[in-house]
Protein backbone atom coordinates (compact mmCIF):
# COMPACT_ATOMS: atom_id res chain seq x y z
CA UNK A 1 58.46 114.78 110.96
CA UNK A 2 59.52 111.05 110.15
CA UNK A 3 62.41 110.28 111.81
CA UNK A 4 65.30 108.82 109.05
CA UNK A 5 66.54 106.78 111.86
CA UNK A 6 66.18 104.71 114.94
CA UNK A 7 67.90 106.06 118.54
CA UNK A 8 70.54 103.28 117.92
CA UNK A 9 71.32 104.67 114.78
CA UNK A 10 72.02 108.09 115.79
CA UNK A 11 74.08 107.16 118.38
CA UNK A 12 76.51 105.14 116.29
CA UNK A 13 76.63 107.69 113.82
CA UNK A 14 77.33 110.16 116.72
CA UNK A 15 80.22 107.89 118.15
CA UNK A 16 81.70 107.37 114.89
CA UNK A 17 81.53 111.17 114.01
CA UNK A 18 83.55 112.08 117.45
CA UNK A 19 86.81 111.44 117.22
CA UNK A 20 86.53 114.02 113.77
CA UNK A 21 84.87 116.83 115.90
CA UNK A 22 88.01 116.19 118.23
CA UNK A 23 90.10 116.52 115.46
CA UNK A 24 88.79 119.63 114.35
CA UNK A 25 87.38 121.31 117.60
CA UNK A 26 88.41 125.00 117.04
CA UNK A 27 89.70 124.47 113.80
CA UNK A 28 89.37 126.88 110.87
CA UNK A 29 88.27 125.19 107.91
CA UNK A 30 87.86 127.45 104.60
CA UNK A 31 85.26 126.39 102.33
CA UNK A 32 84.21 127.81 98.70
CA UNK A 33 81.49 126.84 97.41
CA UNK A 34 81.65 127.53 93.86
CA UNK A 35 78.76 129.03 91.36
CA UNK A 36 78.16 125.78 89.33
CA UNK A 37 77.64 124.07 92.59
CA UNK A 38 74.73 126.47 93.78
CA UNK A 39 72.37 126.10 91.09
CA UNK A 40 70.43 122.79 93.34
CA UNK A 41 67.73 123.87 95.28
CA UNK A 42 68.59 120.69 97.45
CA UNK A 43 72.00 121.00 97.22
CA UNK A 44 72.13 124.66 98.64
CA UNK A 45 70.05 123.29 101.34
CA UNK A 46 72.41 120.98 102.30
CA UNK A 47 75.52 123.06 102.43
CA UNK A 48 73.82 125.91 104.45
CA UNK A 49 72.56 122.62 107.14
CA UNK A 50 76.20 121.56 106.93
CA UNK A 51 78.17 124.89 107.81
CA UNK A 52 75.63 125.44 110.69
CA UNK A 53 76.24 122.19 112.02
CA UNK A 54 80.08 122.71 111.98
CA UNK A 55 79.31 126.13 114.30
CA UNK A 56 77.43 124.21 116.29
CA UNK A 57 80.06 121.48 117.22
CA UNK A 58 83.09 123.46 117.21
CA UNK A 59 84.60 123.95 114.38
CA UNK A 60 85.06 127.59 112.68
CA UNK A 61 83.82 127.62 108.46
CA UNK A 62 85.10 130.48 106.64
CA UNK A 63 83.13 130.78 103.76
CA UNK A 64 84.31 132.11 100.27
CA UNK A 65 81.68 131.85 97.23
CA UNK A 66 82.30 132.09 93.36
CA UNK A 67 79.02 132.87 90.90
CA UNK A 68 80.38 132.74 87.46
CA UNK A 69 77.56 131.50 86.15
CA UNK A 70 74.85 133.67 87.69
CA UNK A 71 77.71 137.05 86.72
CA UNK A 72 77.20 135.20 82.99
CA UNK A 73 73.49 135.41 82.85
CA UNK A 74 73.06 138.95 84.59
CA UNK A 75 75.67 140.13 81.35
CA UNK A 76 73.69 138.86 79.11
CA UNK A 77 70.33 140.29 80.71
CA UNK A 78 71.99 143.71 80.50
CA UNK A 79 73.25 143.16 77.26
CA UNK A 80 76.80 143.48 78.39
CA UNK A 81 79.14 141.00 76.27
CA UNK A 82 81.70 138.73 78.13
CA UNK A 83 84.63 136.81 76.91
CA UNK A 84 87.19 134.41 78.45
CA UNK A 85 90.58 134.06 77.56
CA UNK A 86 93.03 131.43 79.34
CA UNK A 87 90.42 130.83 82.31
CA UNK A 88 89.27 134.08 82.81
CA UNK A 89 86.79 136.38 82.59
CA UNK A 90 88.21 139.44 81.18
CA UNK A 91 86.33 142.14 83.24
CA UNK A 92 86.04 145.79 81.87
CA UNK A 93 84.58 148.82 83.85
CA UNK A 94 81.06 147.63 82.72
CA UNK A 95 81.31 144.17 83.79
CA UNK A 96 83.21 144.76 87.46
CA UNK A 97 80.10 146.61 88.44
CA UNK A 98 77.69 143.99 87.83
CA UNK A 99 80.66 141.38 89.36
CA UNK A 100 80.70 143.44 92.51
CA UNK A 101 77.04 143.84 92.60
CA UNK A 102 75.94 139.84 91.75
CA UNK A 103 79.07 138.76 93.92
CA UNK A 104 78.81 141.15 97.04
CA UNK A 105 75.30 141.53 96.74
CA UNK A 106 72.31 139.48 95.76
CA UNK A 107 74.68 135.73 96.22
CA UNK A 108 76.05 136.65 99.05
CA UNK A 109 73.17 137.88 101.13
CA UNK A 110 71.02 134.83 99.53
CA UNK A 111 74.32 132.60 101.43
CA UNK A 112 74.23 134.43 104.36
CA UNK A 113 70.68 134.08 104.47
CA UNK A 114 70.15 130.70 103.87
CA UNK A 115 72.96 129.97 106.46
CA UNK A 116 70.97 131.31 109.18
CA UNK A 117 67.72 129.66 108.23
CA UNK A 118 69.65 126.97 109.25
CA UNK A 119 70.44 128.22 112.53
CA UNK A 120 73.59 129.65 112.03
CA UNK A 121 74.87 133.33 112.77
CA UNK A 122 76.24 134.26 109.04
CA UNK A 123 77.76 137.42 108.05
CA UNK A 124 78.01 139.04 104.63
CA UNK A 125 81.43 140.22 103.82
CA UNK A 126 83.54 141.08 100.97
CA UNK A 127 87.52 140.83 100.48
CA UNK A 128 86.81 144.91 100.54
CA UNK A 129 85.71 145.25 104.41
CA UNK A 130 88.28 146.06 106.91
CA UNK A 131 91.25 145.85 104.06
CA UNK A 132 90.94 142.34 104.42
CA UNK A 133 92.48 141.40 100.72
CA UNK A 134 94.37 143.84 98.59
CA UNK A 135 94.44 142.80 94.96
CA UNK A 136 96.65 143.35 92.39
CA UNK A 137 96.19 143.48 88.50
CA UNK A 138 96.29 139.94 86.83
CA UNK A 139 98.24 139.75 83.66
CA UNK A 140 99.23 136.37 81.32
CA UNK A 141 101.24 135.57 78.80
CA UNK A 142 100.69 132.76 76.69
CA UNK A 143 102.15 131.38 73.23
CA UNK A 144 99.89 132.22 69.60
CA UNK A 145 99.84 129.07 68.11
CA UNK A 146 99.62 131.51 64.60
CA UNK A 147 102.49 133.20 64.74
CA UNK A 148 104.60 131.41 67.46
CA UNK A 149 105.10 134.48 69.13
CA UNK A 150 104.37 135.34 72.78
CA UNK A 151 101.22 138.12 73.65
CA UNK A 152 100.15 139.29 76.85
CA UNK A 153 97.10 139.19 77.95
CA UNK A 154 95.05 142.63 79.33
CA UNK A 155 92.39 140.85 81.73
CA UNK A 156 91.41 144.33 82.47
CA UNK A 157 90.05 144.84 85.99
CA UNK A 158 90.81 141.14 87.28
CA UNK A 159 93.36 140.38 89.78
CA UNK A 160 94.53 137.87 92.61
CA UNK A 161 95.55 137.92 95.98
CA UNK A 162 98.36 140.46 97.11
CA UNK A 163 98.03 141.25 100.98
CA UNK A 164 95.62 139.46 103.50
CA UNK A 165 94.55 141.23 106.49
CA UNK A 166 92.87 138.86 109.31
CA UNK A 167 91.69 140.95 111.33
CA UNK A 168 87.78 141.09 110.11
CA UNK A 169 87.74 137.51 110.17
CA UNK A 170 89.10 137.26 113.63
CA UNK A 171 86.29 139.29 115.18
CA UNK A 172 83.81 137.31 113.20
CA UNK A 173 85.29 133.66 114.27
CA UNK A 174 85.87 134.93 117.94
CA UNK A 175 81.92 136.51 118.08
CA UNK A 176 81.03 133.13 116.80
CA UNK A 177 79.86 134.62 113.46
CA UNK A 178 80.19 132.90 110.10
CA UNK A 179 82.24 134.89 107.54
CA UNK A 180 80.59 134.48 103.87
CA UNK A 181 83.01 136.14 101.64
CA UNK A 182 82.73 137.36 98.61
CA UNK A 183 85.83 137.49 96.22
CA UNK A 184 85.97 141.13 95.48
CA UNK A 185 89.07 143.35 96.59
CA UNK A 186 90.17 146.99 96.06
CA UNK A 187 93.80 147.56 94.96
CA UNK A 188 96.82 148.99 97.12
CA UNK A 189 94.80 152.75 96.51
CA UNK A 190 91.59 152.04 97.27
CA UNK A 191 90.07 152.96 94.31
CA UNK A 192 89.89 150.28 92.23
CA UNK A 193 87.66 147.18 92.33
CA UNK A 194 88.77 143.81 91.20
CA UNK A 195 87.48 140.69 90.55
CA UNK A 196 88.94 137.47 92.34
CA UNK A 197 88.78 133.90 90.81
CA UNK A 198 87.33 132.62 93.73
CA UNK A 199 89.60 129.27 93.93
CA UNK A 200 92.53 131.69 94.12
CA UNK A 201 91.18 133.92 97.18
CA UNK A 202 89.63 130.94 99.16
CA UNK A 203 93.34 129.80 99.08
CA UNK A 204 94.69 133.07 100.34
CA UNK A 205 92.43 133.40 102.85
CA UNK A 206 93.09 129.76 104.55
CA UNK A 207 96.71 130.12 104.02
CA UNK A 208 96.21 133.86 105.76
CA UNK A 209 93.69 132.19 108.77
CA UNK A 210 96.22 129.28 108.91
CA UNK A 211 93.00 127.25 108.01
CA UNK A 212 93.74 123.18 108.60
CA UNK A 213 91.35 122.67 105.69
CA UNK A 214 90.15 123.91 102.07
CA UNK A 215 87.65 122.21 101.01
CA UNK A 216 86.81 123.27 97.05
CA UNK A 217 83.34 122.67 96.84
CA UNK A 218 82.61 122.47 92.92
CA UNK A 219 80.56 120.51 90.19
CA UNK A 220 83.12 117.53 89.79
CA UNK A 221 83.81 114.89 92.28
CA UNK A 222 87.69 115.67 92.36
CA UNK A 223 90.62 114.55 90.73
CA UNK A 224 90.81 111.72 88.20
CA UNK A 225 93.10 109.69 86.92
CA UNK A 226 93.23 108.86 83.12
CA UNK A 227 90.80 106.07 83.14
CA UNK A 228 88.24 108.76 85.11
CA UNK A 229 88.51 106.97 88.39
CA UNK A 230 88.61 109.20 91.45
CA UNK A 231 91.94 109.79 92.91
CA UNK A 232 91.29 110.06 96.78
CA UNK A 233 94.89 111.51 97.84
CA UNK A 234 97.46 113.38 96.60
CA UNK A 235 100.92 114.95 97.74
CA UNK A 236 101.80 118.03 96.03
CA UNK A 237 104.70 116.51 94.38
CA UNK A 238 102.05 113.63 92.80
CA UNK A 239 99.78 116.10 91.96
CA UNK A 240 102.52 118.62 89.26
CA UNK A 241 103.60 115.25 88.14
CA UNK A 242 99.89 114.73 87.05
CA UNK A 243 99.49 118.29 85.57
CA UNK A 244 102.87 117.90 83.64
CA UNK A 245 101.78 114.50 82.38
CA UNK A 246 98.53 116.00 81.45
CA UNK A 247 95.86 113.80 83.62
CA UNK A 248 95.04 116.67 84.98
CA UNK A 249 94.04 119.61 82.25
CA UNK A 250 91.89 122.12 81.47
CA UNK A 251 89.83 124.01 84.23
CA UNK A 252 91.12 121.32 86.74
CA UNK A 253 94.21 122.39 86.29
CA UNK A 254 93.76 126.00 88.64
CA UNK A 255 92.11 124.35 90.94
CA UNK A 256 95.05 121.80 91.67
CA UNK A 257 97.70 124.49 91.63
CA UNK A 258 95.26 126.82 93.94
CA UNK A 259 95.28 123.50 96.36
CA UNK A 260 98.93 123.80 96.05
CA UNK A 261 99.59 127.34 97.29
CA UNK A 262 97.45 126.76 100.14
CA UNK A 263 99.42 123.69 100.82
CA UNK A 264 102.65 125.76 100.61
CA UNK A 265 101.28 128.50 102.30
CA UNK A 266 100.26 125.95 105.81
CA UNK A 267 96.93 124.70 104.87
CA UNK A 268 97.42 120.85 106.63
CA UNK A 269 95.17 119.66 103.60
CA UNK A 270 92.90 120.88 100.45
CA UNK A 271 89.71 118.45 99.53
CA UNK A 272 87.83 119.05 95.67
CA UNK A 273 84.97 117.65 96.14
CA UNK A 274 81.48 117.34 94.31
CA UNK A 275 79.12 120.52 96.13
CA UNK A 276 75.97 118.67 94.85
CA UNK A 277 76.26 115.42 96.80
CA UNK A 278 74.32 115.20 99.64
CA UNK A 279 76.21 116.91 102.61
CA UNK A 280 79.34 116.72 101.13
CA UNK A 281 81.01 118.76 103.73
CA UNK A 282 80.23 117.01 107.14
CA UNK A 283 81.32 113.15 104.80
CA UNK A 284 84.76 115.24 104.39
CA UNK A 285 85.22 116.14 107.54
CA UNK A 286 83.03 113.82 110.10
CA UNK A 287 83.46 110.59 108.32
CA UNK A 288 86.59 107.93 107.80
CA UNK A 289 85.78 107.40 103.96
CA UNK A 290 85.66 111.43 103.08
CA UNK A 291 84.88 112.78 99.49
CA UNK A 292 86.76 114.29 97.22
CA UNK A 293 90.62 114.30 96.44
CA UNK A 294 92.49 115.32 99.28
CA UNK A 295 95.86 117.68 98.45
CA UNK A 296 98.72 117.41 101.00
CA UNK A 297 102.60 118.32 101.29
């Protein structure tokens, strides 16, 4: 193998890097890694390399995956018609199975797998195993721009966050295992499954894990102001101001207020950043300039 580099060059890059690894040695750091940013070959690569290294040097990843996209195209395979309203997929009994079984099974075993290729010791979870997140039903209700009047929205079997339970994910982080997680949940009986946005239960879990980062891994380089420059750092106060101005809209907008309630909820700091740049997790972390737009109180 050609080396990319001469000695001197890894050392400096080394030295620079240390004072990070200090910063975060023994550190949980949550990461999702959304659906739209999994579809590079090269870019998958590079985030599987990057978790292992964090292992490797200290620091404990969490990681929580999404897969719209690949849910969207098994639907269609099986004929099985989808629709979104305000955000989200509304899931009926039909379309939770093949969440649960694209989401808990073939992405997250591909993650884990890929993770250990790497050299890392993944494990395949989902926000089912050990109780770890109770869900409860999602509902919405939103103006009709027709008749003026407010409807709610039935999202059927979707829901968010109610009760995290750490203890799974404290075995896995103290056995030096790497927690993939998948964002399905039962509710408070145990009988039902429910989907998770994925934003929304990475942000539970850190805030749960007392994580000192999120880092949103997705197919946008972050926030932008309204002449589409990247905004590098936010407080939470900036960022409502931004969403009530309306620089930041449309499917940005969850993402900001999911950076929020970690914020709120003792995440030290939430990054969006681009998942397809070239190891865009260790440039958050390990490097002075970062990527993304960091979220803090």
């Amino acid at each position: 193998m050609t080396p990319v580099s001469n000695p001197h060059d890894t050392a400096r890059i080394l030295v620079e890097a240390l004072p990070y690894m200090q910063r975060y040695d023994n550190a949980t750091i949550v990461v999702k890694y959304g659906g739209n940013a999994m579809g590079d070959a090269d870019a998958a690569r590079w985030f599987a390399q990057d978790v292992a290294i964090l292992k490797e040097v200290g620091i404990n990843p969490v990681v929580v995956h999404g897969g719209g996209p690949q849910i969207g195209r098994m639907l269609e395979r099986l004929g099985i018609k989808s629709e979104f309203k305000a955000g989200l997929r509304v899931t009926d009994a039909d379309t939770v199975e093949v969440v649960e079984m694209i989401l808990a099974g073939s992405i997250n075993k591909n993650l884990v797998a890929s993770i250990n290729a790497e050299g890392g010791r993944a494990i395949g979870l989902s926000g089912k195993d050990g109780g770890m997140v109770t869900a409860r039903k999602v509902t919405r209700s939103i103006i009709d721009p027709a008749t003026g009047r407010q409807e709610v929205i039935d999202f059927g079997f979707v829901g968010e966050p109610d009760k995290v339970d750490r203890t799974v994910l404290d075995w896995a982080i103290s056995s030096d295992q790497i927690p993939v997680v998948a964002p399905v949940a039962s509710g408070s009986d145990g009988t039902q499954t429910y989907n998770v946005n994925a934003d929304t239960f990475a942000g539970a879990i850190a805030g749960a894990v007392d994580a000192k980062r999120l880092l949103l891994l997705t197919d946008v380089p972050g926030v932008l102001d309204k002449d589409k420059n990247l905004i590098d750092q936010l407080t939470v106060e900036q960022a409502r101001a931004l969403i009530a101005d309306g620089t930041i809209s449309g499917g940005m907008i969850p993402k900001v207020e999911t950076c929020i309630y970690a914020v709120e909820r003792g995440v030290e700091g939430v990054v969006i950043l681009d998942g397809k740049t070239p190891h865009a997790v260790l440039i958050e972390l390990l490097t002075e300039g970062g990527a993304g737009t960091l979220i803090t109180r």
